[in-house]
Protein backbone atom coordinates (compact mmCIF):
# COMPACT_ATOMS: atom_id res chain seq x y z
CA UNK A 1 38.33 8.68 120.84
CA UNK A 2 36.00 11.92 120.03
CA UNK A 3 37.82 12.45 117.17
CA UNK A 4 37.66 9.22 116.14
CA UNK A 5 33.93 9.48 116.67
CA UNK A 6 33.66 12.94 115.18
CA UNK A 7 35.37 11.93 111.97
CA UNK A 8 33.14 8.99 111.65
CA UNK A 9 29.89 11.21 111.95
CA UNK A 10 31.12 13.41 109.36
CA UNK A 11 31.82 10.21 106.81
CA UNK A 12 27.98 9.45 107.40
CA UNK A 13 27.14 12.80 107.03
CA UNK A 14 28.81 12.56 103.72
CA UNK A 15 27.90 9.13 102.90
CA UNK A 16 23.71 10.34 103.27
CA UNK A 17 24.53 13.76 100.60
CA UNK A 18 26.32 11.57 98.11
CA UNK A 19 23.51 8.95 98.66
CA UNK A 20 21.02 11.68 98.63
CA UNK A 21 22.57 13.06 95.59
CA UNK A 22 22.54 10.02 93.30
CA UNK A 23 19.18 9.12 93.96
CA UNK A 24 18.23 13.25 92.73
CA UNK A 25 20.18 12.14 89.58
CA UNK A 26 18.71 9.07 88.62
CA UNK A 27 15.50 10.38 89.29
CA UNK A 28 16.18 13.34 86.68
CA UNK A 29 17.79 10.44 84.37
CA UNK A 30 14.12 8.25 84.48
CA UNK A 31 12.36 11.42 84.07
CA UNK A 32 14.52 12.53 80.94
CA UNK A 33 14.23 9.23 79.56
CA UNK A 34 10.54 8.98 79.93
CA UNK A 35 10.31 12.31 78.35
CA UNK A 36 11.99 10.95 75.26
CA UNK A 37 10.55 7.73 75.04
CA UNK A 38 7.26 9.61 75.06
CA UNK A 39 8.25 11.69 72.53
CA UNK A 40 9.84 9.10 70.07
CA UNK A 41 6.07 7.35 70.74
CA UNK A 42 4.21 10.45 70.10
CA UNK A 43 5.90 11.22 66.85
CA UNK A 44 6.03 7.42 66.09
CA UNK A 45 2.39 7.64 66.54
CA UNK A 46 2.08 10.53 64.16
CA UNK A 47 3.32 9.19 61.82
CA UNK A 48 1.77 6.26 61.52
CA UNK A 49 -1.61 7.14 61.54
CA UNK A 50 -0.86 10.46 59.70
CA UNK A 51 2.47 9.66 57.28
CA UNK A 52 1.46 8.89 53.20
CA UNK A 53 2.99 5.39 51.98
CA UNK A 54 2.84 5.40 48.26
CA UNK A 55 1.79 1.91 46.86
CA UNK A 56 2.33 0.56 43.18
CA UNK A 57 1.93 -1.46 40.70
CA UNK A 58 4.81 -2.86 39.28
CA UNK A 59 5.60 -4.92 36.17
CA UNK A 60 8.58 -6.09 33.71
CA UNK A 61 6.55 -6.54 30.58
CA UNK A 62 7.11 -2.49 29.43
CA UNK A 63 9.10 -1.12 26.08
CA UNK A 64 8.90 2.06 24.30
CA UNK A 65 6.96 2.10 20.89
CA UNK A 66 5.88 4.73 18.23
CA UNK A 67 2.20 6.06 18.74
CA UNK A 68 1.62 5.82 15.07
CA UNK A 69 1.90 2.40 14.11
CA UNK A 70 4.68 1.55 12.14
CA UNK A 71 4.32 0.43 8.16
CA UNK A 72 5.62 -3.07 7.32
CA UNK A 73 7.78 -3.36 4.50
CA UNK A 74 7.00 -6.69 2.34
CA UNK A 75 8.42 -8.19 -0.39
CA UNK A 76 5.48 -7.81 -3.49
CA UNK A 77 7.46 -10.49 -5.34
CA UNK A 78 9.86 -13.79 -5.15
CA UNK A 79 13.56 -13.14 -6.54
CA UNK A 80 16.96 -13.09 -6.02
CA UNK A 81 18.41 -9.87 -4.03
CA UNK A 82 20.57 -7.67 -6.42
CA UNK A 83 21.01 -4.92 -4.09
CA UNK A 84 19.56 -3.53 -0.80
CA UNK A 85 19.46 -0.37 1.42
CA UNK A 86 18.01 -1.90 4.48
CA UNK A 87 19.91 -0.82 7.46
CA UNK A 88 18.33 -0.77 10.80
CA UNK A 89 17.96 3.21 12.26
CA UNK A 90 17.93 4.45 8.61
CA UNK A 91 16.05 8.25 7.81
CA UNK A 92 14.28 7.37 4.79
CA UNK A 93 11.50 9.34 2.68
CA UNK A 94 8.74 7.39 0.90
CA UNK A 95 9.16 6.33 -2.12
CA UNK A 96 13.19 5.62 -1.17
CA UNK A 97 14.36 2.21 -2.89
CA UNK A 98 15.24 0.13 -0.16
CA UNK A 99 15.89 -3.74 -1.98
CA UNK A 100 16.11 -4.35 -5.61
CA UNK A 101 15.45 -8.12 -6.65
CA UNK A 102 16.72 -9.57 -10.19
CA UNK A 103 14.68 -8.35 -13.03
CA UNK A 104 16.89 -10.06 -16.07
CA UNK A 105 14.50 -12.53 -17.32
CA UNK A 106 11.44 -9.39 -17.31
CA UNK A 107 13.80 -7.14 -18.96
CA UNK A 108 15.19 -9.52 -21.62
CA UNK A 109 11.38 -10.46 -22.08
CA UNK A 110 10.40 -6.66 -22.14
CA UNK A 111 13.21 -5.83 -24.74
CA UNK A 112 12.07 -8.29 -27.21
CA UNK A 113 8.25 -7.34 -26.57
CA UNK A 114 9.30 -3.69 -27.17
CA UNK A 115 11.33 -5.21 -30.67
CA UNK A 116 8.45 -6.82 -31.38
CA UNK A 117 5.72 -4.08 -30.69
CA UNK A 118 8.06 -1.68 -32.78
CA UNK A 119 7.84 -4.00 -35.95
CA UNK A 120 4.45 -3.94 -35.75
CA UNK A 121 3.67 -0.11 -36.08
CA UNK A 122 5.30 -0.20 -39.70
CA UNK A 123 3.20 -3.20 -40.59
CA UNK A 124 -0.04 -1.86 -39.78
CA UNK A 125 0.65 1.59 -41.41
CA UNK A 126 2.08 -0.39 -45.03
CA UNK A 127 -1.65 -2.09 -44.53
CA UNK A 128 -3.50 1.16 -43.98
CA UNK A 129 -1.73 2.03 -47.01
CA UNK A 130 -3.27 -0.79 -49.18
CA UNK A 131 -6.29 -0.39 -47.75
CA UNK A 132 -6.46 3.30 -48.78
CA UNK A 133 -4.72 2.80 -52.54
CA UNK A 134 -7.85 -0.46 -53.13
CA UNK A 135 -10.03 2.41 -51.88
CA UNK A 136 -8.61 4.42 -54.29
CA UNK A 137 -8.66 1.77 -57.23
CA UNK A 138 -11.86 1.11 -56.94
CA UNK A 139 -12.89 5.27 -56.80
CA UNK A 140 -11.24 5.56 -59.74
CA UNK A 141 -12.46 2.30 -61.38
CA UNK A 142 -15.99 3.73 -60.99
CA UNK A 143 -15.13 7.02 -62.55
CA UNK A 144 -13.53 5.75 -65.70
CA UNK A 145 -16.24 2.73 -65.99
CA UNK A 146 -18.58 5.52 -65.57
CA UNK A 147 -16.86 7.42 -68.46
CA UNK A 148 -16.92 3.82 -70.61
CA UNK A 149 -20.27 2.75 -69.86
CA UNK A 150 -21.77 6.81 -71.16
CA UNK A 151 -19.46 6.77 -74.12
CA UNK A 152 -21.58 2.95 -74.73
CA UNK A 153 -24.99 3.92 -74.26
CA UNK A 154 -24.35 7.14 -76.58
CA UNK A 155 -22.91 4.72 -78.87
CA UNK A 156 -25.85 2.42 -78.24
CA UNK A 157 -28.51 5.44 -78.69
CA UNK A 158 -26.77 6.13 -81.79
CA UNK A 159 -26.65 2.66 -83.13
CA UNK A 160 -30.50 2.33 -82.36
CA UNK A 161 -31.46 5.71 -84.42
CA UNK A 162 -29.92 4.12 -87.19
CA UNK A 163 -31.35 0.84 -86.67
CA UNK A 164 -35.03 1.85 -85.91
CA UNK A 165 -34.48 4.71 -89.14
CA UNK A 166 -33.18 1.52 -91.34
CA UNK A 167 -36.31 -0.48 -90.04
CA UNK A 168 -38.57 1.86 -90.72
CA UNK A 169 -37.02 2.87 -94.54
CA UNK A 170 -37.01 -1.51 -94.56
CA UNK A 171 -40.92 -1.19 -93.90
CA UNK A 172 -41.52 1.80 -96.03
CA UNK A 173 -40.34 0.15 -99.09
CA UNK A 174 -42.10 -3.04 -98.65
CA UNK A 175 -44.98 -0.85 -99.39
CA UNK A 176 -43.65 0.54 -102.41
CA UNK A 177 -42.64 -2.82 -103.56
CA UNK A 178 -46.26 -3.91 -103.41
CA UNK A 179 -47.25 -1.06 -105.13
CA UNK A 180 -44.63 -1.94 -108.03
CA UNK A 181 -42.61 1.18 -107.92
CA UNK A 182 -39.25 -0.52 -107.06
CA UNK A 183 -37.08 -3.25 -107.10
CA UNK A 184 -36.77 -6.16 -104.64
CA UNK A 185 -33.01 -5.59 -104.68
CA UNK A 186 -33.10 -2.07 -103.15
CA UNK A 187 -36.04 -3.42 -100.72
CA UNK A 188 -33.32 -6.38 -99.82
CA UNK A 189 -30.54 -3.86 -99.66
CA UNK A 190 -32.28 -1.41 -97.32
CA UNK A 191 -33.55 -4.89 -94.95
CA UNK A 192 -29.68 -5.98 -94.67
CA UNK A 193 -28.83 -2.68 -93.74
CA UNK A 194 -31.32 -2.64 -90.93
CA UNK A 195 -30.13 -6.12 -89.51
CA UNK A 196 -26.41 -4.67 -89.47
CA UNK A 197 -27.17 -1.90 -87.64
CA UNK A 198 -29.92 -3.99 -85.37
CA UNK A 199 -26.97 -6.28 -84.94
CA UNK A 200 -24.54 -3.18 -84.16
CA UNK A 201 -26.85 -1.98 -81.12
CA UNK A 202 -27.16 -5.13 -79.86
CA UNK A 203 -23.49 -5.65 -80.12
CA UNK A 204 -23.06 -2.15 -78.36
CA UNK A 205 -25.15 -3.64 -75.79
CA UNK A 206 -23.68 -6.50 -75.36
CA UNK A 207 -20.74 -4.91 -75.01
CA UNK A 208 -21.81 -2.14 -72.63
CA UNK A 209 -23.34 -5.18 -70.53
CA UNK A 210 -19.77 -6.61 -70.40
CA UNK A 211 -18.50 -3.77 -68.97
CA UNK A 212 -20.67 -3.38 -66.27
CA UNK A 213 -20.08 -7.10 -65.29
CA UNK A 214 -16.23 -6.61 -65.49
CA UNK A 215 -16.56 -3.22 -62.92
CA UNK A 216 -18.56 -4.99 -60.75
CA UNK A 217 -16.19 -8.17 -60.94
CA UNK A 218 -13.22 -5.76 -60.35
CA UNK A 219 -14.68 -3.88 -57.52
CA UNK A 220 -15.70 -7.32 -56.00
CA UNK A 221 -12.35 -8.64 -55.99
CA UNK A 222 -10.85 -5.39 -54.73
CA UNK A 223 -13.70 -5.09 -52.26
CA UNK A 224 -12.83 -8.83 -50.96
CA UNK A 225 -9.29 -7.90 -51.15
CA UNK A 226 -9.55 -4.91 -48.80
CA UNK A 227 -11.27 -6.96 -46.70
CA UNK A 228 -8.25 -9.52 -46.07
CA UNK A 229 -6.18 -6.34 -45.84
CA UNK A 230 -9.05 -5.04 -43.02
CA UNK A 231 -8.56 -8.86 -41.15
CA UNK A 232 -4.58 -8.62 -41.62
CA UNK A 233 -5.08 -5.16 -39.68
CA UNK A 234 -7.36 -6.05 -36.76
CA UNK A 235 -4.77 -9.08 -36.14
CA UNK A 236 -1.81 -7.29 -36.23
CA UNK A 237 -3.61 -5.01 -34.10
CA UNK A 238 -4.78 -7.42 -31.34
CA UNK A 239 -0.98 -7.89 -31.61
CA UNK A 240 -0.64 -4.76 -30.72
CA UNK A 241 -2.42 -4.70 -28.09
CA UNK A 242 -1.48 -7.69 -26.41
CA UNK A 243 1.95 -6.76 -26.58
CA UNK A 244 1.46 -3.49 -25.10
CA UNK A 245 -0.14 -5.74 -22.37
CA UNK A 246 2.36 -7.48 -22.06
CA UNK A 247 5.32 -4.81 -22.20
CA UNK A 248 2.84 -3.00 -19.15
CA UNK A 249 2.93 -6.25 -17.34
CA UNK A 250 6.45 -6.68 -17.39
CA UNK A 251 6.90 -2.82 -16.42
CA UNK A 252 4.73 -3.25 -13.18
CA UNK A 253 6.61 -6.64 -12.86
CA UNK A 254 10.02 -5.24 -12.58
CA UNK A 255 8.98 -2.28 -10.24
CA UNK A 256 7.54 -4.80 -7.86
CA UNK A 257 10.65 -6.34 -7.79
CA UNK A 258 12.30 -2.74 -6.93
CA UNK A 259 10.67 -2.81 -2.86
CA UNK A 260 10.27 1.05 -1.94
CA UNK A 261 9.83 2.72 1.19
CA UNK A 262 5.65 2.77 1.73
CA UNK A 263 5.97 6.12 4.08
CA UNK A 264 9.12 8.51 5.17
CA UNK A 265 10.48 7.82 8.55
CA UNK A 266 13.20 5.42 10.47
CA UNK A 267 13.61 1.72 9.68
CA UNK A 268 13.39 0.32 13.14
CA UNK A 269 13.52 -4.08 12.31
CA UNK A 270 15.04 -5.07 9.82
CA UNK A 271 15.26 -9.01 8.64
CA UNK A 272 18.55 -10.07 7.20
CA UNK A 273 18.18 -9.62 3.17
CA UNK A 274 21.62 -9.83 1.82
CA UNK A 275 22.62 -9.74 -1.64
CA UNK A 276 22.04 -13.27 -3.23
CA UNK A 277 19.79 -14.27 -0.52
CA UNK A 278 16.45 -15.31 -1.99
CA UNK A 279 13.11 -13.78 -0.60
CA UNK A 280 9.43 -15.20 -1.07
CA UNK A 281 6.17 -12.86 -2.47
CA UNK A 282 4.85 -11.79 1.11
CA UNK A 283 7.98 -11.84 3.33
CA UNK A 284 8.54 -9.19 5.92
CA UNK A 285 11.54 -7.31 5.07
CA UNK A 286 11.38 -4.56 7.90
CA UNK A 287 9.52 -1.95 9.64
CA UNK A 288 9.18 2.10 9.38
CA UNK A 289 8.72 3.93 12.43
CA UNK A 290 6.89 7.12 11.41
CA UNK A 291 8.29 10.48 13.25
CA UNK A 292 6.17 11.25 16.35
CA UNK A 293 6.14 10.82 20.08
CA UNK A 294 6.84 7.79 21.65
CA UNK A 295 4.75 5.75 24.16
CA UNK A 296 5.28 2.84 27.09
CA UNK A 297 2.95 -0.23 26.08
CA UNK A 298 2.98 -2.28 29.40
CA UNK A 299 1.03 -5.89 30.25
CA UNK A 300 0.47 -5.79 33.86
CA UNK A 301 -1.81 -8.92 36.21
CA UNK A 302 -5.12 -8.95 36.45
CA UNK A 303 -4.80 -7.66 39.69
CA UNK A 304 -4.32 -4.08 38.59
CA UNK A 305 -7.23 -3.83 37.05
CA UNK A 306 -9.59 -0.83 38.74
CA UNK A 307 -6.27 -0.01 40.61
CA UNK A 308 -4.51 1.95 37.49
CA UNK A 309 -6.53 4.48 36.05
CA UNK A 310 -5.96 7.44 33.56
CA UNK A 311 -3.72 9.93 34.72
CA UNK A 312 -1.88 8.15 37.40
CA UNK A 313 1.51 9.11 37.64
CA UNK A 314 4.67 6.35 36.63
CA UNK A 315 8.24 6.23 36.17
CA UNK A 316 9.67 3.76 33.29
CA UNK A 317 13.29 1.90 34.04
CA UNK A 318 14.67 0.61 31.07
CA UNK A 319 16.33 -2.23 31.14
CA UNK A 320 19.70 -1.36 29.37
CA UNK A 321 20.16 1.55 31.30
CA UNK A 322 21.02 1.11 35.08
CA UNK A 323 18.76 3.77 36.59
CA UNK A 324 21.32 4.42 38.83
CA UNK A 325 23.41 6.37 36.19
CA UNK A 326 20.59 7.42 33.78
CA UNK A 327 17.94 7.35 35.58
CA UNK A 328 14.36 6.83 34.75
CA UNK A 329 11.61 8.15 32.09
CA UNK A 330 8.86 10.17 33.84
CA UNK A 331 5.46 8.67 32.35
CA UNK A 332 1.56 9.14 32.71
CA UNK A 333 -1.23 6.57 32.22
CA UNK A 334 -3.51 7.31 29.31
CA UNK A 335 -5.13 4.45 28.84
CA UNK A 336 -6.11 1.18 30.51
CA UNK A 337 -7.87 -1.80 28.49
CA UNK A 338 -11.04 -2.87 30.34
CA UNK A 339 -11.09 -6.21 29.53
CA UNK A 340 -8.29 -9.06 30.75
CA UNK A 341 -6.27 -11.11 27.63
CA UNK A 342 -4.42 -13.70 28.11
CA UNK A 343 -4.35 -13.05 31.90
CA UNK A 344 -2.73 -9.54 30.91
CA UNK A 345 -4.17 -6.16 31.15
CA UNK A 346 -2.67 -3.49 28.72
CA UNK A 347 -1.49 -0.09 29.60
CA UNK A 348 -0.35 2.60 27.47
CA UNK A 349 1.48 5.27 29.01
CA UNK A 350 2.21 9.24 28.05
CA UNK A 351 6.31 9.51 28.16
CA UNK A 352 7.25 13.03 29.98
CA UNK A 353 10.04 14.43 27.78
CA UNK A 354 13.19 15.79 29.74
CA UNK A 355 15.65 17.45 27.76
CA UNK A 356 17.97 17.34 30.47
CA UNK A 357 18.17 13.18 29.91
CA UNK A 358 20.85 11.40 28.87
CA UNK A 359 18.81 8.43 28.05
CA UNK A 360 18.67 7.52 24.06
CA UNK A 361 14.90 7.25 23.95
CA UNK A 362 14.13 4.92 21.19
CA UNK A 363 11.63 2.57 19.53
CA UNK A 364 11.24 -0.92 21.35
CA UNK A 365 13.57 -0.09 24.63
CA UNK A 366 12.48 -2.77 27.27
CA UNK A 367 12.15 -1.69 30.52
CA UNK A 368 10.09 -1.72 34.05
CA UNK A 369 7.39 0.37 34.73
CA UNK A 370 5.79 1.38 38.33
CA UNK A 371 2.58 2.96 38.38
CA UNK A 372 1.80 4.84 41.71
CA UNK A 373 -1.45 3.45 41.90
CA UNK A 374 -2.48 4.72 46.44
CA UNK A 375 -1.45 6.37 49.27
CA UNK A 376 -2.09 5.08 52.21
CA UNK A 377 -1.13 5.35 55.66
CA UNK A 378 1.42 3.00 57.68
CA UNK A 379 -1.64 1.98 60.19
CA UNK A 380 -4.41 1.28 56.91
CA UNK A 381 -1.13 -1.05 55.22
CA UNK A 382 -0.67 -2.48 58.68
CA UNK A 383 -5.15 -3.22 58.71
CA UNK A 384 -4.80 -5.05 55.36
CA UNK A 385 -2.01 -7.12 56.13
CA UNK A 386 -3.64 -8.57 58.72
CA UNK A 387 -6.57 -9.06 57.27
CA UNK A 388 -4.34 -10.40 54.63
CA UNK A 389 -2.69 -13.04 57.06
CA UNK A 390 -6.25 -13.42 59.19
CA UNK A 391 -7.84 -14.41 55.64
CA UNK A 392 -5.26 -16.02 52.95
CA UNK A 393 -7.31 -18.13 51.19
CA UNK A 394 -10.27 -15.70 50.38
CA UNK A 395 -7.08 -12.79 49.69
CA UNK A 396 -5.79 -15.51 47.42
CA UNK A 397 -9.22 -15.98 45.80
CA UNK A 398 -9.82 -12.23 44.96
């Protein structure tokens, strides 16, 4: 029976130490747990009042476009498409021909105003010619009517010495005839001779008279005809003139019809223009993109405004590319509009080249763009959404 009791005393002997000993370790376990839930709090803590949550501003509305603007390519006449060279992401130079539109009716109407501008030359020089040989004529006509009308008036001053000599021999005998001293037969003889020769001069005169009527007729009707010649040679010169009009018209004609490139750089729209297909005066055939950099236009809410400013850092994702496998385009705000259209705010956006990108960065990409507008701490975003939830209807109002 003592060892009975013995061995009993020793089991509660051992029973209080194991006792003893569990309660040590669950007291170290409380303690250890404390000490880590303290510390999860404590760094939890820290970090919400001290960690930086980056806020943006996100939208869909974003492509890539040229910074210079690009030059629209128009059709400066209606035809019929003969050929074309539009082809969308084309390197062209300015002055390239790009569509050609039918020119046969202008050409067949420029070949016979050519013909007809040729036939003129010859017609206008034959009539110079006239002109000059009437000129001539009546040069000439002077010079020997000249010649005539001296030979005349010597002739004349001749005649009228003899007439005025025969007069006065007439009036010389009539005295002597009074006086007796000679016959009335060589008184009438000498008188007859004086009236012939009297009629002579006057018939000289006459004559002389004639001529000078029949120079001056002459050089009137060549004057008049040179005249007609001088009418015959303005018309056919107006001719001229109006069909070198013309033939300039038609040569400006047919190169509007030949649409050229307006500056060098890369066709980035182009409408469908196929051969046969006819296009109006004023249509929009394309669009050259000018080399240069490339920018992100992007319409964001109304909301943004005074949130995005000028030099705010943003990343574009375009939507073709998965950004998963190409990533994104590394961007910078430049500019911000100031004023709200049609409930849109426009944004224009530096892109960051990376030559290490695979992405094939090109005019009019679509994409989305997220501007890192704040950063804030976890316990100031906690403060505004409740302030947020306390006060929807005034946070819906602003």
């Amino acid at each position: 029976m003592k060892t009975n009791l013995k061995a009993g005393a020793q089991t509660a002997i051992t029973f209080a130490r194991f006792m003893r000993s569990l309660g040590a370790e669950n007291s170290r376990r409380s303690l250890a747990g404390l000490a880590v839930a303290f510390l999860i709090l404590g760094a939890w803590a820290v970090w919400f009042f001290y960690a930086r949550v980056t806020l943006y501003e996100v939208t869909t509305e974003a492509r890539l476009e040229a910074e210079r603007e690009g030059y629209a390519v128009e059709s400066s006449a209606a035809g019929r498409v003969v050929s074309t060279g539009l082809k969308l992401g084309q390197e062209i130079k300015e002055g390239d021909v790009l569509l050609q539109l039918d020119t046969d009716e202008q050409q067949h109407r420029l070949d016979e105003s050519r013909a007809r501008l040729g036939s003129l030359a010859p017609q206008i020089e034959a009539l110079a010619h006239e002109v000059a040989g009437e000129k001539q004529a009546i040069e000439d006509a002077r010079q020997a009517n000249r010649v005539a009308l001296e030979e005349a008036r010597a002739r004349i001053a001749e005649g009228e010495a003899g007439a005025q000599y025969s007069e006065e021999e007439a009036r010389r005998l009539e005295g002597l005839l009074k006086q007796g001293v000679i016959a009335d037969l060589e008184v009438l003889r000498v008188k007859a001779e004086a009236r012939s020769r009297r009629a002579g001069v006057e018939g000289l005169q006459q004559n002389a008279a004639k001529l000078e009527r029949e120079q001056r007729t002459q050089e009137t009707e060549r004057r008049i005809r040179i005249d007609k010649l001088l009418r015959e040679t303005t018309e056919l010169e107006g001719q001229r003139a109006t069909t070198a009009a013309t033939i300039e018209r038609l040569q400006n004609e047919i190169e509007r019809r030949t649409i050229r490139a307006p500056a060098s750089g890369q066709l980035g729209e182009v409408t469908t223009s196929k051969m046969g297909a006819v296009v109006r005066e004023g249509d929009k055939l394309g669009t050259i993109l000018p080399p240069g950099e490339l920018r992100i236009i992007a319409e964001f809410p109304p909301s943004a405004l005074g949130r995005v400013r000028n030099g705010q850092g943003a990343r574009l994702r375009l939507t073709g590319f998965p950004w998963t496998q190409y990533g994104s385009i590394a961007a910078i705000v430049t500019k911000v509009a100031s004023e709200v259209r049609n409930d849109k705010i426009r944004v224009e956006l530096a892109v960051r080249n990376d030559p290490a990108s695979v992405i094939p960065v090109q005019h009019g990409l679509p994409g989305t763009v997220e501007i890192e507008v704040e950063q804030v701490t976890p316990a100031t975003l906690l403060l505004r959404t409740v302030k947020i939830l306390s006060h929807p209807a005034k946070e819906i109002g602003r």
